[in-house]
N, C-alpha and C. Protein backbone atom coordinates (compact mmCIF):
# COMPACT_ATOMS: atom_id res chain seq x y z
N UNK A 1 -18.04 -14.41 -1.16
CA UNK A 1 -17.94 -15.51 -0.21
C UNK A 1 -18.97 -16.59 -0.55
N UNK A 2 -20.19 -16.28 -1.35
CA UNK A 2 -20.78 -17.34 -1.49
C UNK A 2 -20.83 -18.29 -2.72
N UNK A 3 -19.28 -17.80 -3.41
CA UNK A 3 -19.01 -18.89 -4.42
C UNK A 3 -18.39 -19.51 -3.31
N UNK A 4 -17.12 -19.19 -2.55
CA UNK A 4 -16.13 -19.47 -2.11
C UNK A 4 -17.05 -20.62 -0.85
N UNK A 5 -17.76 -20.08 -0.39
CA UNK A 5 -18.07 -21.44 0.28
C UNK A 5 -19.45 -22.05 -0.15
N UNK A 6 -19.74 -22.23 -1.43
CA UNK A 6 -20.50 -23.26 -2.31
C UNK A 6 -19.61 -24.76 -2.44
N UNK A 7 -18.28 -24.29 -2.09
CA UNK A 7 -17.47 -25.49 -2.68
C UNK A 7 -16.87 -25.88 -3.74
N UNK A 8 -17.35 -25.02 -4.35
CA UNK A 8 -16.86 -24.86 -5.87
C UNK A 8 -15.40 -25.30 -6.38
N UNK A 9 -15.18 -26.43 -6.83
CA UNK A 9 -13.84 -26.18 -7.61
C UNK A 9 -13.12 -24.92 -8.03
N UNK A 10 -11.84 -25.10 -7.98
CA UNK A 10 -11.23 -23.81 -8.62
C UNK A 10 -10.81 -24.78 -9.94
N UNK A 11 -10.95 -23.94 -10.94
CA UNK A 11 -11.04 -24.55 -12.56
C UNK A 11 -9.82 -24.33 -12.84
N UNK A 12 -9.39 -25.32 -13.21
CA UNK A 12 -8.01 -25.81 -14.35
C UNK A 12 -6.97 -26.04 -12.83
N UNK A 13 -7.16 -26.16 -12.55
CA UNK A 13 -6.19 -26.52 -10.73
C UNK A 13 -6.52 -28.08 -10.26
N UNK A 14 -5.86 -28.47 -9.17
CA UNK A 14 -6.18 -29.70 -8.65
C UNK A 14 -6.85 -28.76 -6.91
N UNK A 15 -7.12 -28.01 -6.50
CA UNK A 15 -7.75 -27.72 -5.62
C UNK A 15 -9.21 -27.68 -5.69
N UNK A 16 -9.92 -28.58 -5.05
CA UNK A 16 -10.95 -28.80 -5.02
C UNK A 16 -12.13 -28.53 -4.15
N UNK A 17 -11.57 -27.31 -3.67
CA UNK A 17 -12.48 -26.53 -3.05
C UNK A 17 -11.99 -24.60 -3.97
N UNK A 18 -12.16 -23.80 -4.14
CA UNK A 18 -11.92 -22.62 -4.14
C UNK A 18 -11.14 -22.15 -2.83
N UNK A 19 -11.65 -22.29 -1.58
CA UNK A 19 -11.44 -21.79 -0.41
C UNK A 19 -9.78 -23.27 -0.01
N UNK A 20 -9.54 -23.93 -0.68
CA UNK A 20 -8.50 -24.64 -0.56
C UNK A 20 -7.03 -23.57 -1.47
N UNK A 21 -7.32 -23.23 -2.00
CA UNK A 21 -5.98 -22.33 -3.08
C UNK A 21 -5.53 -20.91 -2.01
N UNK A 22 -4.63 -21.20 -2.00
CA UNK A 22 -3.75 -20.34 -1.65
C UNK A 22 -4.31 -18.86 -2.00
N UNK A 23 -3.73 -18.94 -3.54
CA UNK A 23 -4.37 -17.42 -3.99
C UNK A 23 -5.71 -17.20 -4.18
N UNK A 24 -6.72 -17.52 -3.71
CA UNK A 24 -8.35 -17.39 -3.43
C UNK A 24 -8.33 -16.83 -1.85
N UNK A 25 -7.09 -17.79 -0.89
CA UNK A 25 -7.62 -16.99 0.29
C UNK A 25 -6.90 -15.59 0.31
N UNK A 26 -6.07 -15.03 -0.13
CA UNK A 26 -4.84 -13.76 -0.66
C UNK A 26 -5.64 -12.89 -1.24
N UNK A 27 -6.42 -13.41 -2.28
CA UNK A 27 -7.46 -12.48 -2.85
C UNK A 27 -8.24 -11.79 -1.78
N UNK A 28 -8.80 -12.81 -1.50
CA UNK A 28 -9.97 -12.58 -0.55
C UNK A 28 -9.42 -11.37 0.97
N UNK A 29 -8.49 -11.97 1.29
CA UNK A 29 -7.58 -10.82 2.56
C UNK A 29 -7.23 -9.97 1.73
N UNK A 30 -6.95 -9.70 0.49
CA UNK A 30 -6.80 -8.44 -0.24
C UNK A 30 -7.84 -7.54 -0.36
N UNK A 31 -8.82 -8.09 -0.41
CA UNK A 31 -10.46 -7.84 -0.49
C UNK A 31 -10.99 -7.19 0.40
N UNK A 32 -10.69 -8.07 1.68
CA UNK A 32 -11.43 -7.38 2.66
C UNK A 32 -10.56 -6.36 3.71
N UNK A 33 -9.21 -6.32 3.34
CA UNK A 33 -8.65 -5.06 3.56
C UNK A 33 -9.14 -3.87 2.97
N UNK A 34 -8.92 -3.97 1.37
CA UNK A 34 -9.16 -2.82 0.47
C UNK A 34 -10.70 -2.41 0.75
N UNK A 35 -11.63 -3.16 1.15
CA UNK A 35 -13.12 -2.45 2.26
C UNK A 35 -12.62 -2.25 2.92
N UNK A 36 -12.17 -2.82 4.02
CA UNK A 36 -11.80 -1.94 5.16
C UNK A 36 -11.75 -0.28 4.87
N UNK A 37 -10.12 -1.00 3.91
CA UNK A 37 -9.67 1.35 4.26
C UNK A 37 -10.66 1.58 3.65
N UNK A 38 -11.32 1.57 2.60
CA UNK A 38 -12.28 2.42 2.51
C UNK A 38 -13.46 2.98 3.10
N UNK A 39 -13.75 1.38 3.89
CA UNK A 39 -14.73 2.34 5.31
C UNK A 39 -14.19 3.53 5.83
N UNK A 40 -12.62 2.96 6.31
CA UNK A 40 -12.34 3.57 7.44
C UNK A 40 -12.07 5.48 6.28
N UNK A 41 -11.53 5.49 5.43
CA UNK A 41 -11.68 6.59 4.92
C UNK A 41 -12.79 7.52 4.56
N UNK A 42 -14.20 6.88 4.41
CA UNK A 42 -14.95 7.20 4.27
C UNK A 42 -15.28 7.75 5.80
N UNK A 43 -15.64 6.92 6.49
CA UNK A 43 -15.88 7.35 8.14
C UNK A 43 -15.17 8.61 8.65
N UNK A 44 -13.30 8.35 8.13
CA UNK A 44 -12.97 9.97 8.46
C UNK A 44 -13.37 11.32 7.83
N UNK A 45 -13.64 11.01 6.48
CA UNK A 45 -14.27 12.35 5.67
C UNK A 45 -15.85 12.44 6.34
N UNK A 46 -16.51 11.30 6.67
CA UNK A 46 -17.82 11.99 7.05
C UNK A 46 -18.04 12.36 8.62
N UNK A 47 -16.92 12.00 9.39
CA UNK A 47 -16.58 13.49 10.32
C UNK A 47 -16.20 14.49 10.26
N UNK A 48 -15.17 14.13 9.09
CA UNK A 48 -15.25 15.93 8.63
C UNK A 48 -15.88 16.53 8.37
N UNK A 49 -16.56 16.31 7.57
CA UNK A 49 -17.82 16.62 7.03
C UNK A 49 -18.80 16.82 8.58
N UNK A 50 -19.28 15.83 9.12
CA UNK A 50 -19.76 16.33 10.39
C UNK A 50 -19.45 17.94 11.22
N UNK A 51 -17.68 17.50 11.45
CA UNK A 51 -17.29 19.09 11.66
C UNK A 51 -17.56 20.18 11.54
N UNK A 52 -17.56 20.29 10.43
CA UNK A 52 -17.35 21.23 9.49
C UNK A 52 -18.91 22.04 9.19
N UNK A 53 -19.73 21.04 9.68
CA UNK A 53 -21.15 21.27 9.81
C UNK A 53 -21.81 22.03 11.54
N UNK A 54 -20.87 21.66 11.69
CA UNK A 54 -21.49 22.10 13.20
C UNK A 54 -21.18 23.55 13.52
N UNK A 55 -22.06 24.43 14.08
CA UNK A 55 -21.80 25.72 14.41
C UNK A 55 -21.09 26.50 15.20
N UNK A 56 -20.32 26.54 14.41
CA UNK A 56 -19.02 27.25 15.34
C UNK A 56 -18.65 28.59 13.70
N UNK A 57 -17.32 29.02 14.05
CA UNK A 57 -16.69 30.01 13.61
C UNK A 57 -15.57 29.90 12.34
N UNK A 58 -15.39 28.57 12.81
CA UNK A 58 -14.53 28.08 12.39
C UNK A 58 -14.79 27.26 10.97
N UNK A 59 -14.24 27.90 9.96
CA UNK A 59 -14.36 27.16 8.34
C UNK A 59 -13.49 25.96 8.29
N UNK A 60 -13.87 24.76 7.43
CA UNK A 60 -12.70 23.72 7.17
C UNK A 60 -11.71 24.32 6.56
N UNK A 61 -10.59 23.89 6.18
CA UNK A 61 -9.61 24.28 5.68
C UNK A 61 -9.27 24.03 3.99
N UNK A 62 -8.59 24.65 3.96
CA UNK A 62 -8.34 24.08 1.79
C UNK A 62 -7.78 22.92 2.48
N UNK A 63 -6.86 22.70 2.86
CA UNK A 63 -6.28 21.20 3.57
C UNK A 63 -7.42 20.49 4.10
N UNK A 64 -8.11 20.72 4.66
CA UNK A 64 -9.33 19.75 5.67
C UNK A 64 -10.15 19.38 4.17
N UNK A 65 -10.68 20.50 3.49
CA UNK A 65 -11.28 19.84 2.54
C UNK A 65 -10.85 18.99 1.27
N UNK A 66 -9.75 19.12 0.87
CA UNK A 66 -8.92 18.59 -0.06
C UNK A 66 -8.83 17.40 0.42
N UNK A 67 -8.43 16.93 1.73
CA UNK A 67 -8.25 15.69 2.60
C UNK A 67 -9.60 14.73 2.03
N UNK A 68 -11.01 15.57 2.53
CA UNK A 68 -12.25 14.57 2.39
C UNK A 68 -12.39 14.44 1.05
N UNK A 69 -11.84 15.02 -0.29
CA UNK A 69 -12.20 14.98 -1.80
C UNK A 69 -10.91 13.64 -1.71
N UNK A 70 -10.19 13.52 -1.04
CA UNK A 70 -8.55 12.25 -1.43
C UNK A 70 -9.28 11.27 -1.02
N UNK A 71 -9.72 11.40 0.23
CA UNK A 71 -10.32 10.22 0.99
C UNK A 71 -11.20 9.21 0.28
N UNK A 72 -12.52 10.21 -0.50
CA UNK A 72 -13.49 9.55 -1.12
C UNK A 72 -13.02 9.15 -2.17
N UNK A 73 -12.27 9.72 -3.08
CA UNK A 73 -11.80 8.80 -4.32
C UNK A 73 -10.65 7.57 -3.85
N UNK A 74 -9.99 8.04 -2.74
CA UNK A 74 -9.12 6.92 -2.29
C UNK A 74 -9.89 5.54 -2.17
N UNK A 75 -11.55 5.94 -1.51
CA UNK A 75 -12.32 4.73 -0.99
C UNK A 75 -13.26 4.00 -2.39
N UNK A 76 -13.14 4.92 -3.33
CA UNK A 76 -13.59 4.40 -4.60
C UNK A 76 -12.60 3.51 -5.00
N UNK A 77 -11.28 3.80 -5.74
CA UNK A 77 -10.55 3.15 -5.57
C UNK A 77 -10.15 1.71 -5.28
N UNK A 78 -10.91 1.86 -3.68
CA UNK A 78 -10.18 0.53 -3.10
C UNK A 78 -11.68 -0.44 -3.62
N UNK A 79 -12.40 0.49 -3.47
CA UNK A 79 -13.82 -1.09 -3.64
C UNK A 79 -13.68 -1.02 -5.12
N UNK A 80 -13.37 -0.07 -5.94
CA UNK A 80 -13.13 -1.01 -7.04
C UNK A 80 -12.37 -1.93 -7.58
N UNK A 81 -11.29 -1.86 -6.44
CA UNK A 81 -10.39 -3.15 -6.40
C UNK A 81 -10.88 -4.29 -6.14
N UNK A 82 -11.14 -3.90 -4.75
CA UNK A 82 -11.88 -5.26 -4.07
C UNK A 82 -13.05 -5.93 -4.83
N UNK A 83 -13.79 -5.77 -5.57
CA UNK A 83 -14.98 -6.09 -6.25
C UNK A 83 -14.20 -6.54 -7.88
N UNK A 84 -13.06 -5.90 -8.21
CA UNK A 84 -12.41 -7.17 -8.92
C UNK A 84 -12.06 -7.95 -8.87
N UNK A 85 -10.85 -7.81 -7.62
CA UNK A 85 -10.45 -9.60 -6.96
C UNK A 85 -11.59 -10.38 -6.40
N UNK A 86 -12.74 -9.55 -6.48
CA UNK A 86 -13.83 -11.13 -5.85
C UNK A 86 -14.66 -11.79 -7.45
N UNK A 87 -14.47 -10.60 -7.96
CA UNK A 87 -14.71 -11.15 -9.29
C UNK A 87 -13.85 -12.53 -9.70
N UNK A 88 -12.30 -11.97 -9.65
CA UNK A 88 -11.45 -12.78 -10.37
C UNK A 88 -11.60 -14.58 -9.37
N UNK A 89 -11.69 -14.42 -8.24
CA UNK A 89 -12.30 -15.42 -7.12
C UNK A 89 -13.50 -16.29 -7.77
N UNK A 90 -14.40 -15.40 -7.97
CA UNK A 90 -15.73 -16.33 -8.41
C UNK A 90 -15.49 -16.30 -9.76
N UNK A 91 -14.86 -15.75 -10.60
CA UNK A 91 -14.41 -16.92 -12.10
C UNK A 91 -15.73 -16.20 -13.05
N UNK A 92 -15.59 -16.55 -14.58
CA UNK A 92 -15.92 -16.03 -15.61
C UNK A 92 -17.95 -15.68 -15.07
N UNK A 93 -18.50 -16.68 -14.14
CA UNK A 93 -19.98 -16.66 -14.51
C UNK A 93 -20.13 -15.65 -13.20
N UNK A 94 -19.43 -14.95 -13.00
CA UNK A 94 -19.79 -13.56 -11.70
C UNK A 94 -20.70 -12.15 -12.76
N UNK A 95 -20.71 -12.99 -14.01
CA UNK A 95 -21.17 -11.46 -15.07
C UNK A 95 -22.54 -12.80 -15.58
N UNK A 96 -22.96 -13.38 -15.34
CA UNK A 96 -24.09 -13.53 -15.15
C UNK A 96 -24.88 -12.94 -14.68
N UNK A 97 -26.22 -12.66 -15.38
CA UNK A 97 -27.05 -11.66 -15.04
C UNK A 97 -28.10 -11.90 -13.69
N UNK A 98 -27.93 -13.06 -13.96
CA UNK A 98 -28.51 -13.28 -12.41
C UNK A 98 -27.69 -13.68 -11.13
N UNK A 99 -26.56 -13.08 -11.18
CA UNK A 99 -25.60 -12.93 -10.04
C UNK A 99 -25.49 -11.89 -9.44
N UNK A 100 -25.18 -11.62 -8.08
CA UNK A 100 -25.45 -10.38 -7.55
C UNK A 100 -24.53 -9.83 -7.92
N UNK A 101 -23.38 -10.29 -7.78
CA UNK A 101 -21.53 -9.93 -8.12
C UNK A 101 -21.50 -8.81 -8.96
N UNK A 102 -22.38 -9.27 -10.12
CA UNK A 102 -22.49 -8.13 -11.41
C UNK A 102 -22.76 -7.25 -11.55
N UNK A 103 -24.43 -6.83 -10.59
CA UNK A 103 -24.38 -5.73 -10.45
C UNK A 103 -23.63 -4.57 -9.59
N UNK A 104 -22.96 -5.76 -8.38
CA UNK A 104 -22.30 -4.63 -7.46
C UNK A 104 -21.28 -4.24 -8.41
N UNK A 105 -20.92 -4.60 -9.35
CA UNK A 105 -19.56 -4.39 -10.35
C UNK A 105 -20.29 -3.10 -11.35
N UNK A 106 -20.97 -3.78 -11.73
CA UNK A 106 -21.97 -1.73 -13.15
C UNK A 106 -22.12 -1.06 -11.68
N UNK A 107 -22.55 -1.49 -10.63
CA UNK A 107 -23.36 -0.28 -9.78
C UNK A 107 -21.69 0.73 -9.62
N UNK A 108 -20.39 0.30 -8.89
CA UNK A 108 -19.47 0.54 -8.41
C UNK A 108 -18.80 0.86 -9.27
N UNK A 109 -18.54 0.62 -10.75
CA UNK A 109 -18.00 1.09 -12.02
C UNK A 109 -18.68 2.26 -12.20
N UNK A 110 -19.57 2.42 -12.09
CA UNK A 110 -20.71 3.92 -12.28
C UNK A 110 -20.94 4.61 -11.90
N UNK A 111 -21.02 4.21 -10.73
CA UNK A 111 -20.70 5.74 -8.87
C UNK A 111 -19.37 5.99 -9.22
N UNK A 112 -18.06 5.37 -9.82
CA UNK A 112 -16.47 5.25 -9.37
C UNK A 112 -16.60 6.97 -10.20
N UNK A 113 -17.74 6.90 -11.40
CA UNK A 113 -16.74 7.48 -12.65
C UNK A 113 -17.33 8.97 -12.49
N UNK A 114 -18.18 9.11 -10.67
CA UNK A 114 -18.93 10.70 -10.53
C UNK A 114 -17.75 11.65 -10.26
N UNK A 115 -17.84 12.78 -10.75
CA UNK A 115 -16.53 13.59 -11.09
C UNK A 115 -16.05 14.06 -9.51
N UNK A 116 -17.02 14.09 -8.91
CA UNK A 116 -16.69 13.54 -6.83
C UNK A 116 -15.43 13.02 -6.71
N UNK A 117 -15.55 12.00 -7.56
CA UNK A 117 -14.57 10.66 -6.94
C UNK A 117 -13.45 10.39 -7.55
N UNK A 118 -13.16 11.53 -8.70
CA UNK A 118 -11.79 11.18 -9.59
C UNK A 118 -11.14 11.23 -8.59
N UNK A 119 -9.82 9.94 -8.68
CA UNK A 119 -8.96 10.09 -7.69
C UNK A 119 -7.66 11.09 -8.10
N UNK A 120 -7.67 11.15 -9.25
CA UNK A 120 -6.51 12.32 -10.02
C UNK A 120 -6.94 13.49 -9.57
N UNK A 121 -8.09 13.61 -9.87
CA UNK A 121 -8.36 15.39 -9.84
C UNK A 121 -7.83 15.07 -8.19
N UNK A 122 -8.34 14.33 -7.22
CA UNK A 122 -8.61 14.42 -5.28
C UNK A 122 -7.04 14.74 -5.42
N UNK A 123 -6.19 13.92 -5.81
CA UNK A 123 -4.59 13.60 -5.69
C UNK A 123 -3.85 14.74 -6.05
N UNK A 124 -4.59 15.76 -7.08
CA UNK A 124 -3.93 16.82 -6.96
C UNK A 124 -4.51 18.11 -6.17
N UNK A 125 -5.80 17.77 -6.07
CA UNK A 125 -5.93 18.82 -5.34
C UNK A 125 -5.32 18.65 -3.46
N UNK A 126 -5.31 17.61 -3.23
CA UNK A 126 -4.54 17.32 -1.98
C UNK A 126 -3.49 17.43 -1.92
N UNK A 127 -2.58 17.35 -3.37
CA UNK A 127 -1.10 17.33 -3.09
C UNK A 127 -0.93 19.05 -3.13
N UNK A 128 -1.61 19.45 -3.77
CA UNK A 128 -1.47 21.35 -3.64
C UNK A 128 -2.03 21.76 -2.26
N UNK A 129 -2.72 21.43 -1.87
CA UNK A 129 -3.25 21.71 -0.70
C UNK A 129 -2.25 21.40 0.43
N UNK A 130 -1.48 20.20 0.22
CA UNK A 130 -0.42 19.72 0.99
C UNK A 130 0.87 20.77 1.53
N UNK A 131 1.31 21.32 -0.04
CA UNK A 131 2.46 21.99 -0.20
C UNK A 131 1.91 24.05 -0.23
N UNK A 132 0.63 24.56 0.44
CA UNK A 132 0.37 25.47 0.32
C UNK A 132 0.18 26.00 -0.52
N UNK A 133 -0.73 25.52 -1.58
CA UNK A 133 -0.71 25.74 -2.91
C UNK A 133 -2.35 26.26 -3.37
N UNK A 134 -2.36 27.48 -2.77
CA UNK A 134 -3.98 27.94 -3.02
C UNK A 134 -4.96 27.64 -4.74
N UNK A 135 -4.25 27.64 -5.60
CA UNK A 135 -4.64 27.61 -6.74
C UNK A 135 -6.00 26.90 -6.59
N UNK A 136 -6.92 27.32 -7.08
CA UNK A 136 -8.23 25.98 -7.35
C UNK A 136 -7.74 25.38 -8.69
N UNK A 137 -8.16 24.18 -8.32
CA UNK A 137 -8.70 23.35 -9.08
C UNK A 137 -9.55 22.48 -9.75
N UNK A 138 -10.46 22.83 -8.97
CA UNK A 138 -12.17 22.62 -9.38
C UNK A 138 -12.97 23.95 -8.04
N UNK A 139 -14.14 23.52 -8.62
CA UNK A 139 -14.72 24.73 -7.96
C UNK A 139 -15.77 23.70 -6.67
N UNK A 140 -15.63 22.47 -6.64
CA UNK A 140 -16.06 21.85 -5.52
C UNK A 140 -14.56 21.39 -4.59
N UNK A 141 -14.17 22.17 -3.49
CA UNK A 141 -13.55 21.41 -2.84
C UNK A 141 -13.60 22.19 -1.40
């Protein structure tokens, strides 16, 4: 947002604001959806997680836990979306080293790739978990 309201031209266009183009504001509502779910996914796995912590009798489930391993790579996922389209928004100098943009981009490229957060491995272990499918598939879930 703080290219977008610097004023900045959008380059090679006749819109002369960034925040004037159509597809800058599309990006941007693409953007701050794809945070959204990922809050909101994150928030449901760390009640589960809450749950699941609290003393009772009761274990999470291969389903309950398979759910919070989908969730978190689901929410990786989305901010690594979102942190491209704001990239593609603020234009080639967002990889300037003295831009913040950049690092949230190595920081979020680098957490994405903790073996936590594969969304393949989450996607199958949720889809087995889905269809009653005890098999492990990693030994964290």
């Amino acid at each position: 947002m703080e290219t977008v309201d610097s004023g900045k031209p959008m380059a090679m266009s006749l819109h002369g604001r960034l925040a004037d183009s159509p597809s800058v504001q599309a990006a941007l509502a693409d953007a701050a959806t794809l945070i959204d779910s990922a809050h909101l996914h994150l928030m449901r796995s760390a009640e589960a997680v809450d749950t699941a912590a609290a003393p009772t009798d009761d274990a999470p489930t291969l389903l309950d836990r398979a759910r919070v391993r989908m969730d978190v790579g689901h929410a990786s996922t989305c901010l690594r979306q979102a942190v491209q389209l704001l990239l593609t928004v603020s234009g080639a100098g967002s990889f300037a080293r003295t831009r913040v943009i950049q690092r949230y981009w190595r920081d979020i490229e680098t957490a994405a790739r903790h073996p936590t957060l594969n969304p393949g491995l989450a996607r199958e272990m949720y889809g087995r978990a889905l269809v009653g499918d005890e098999r492990p598939v990693s030994p964290m879930v």
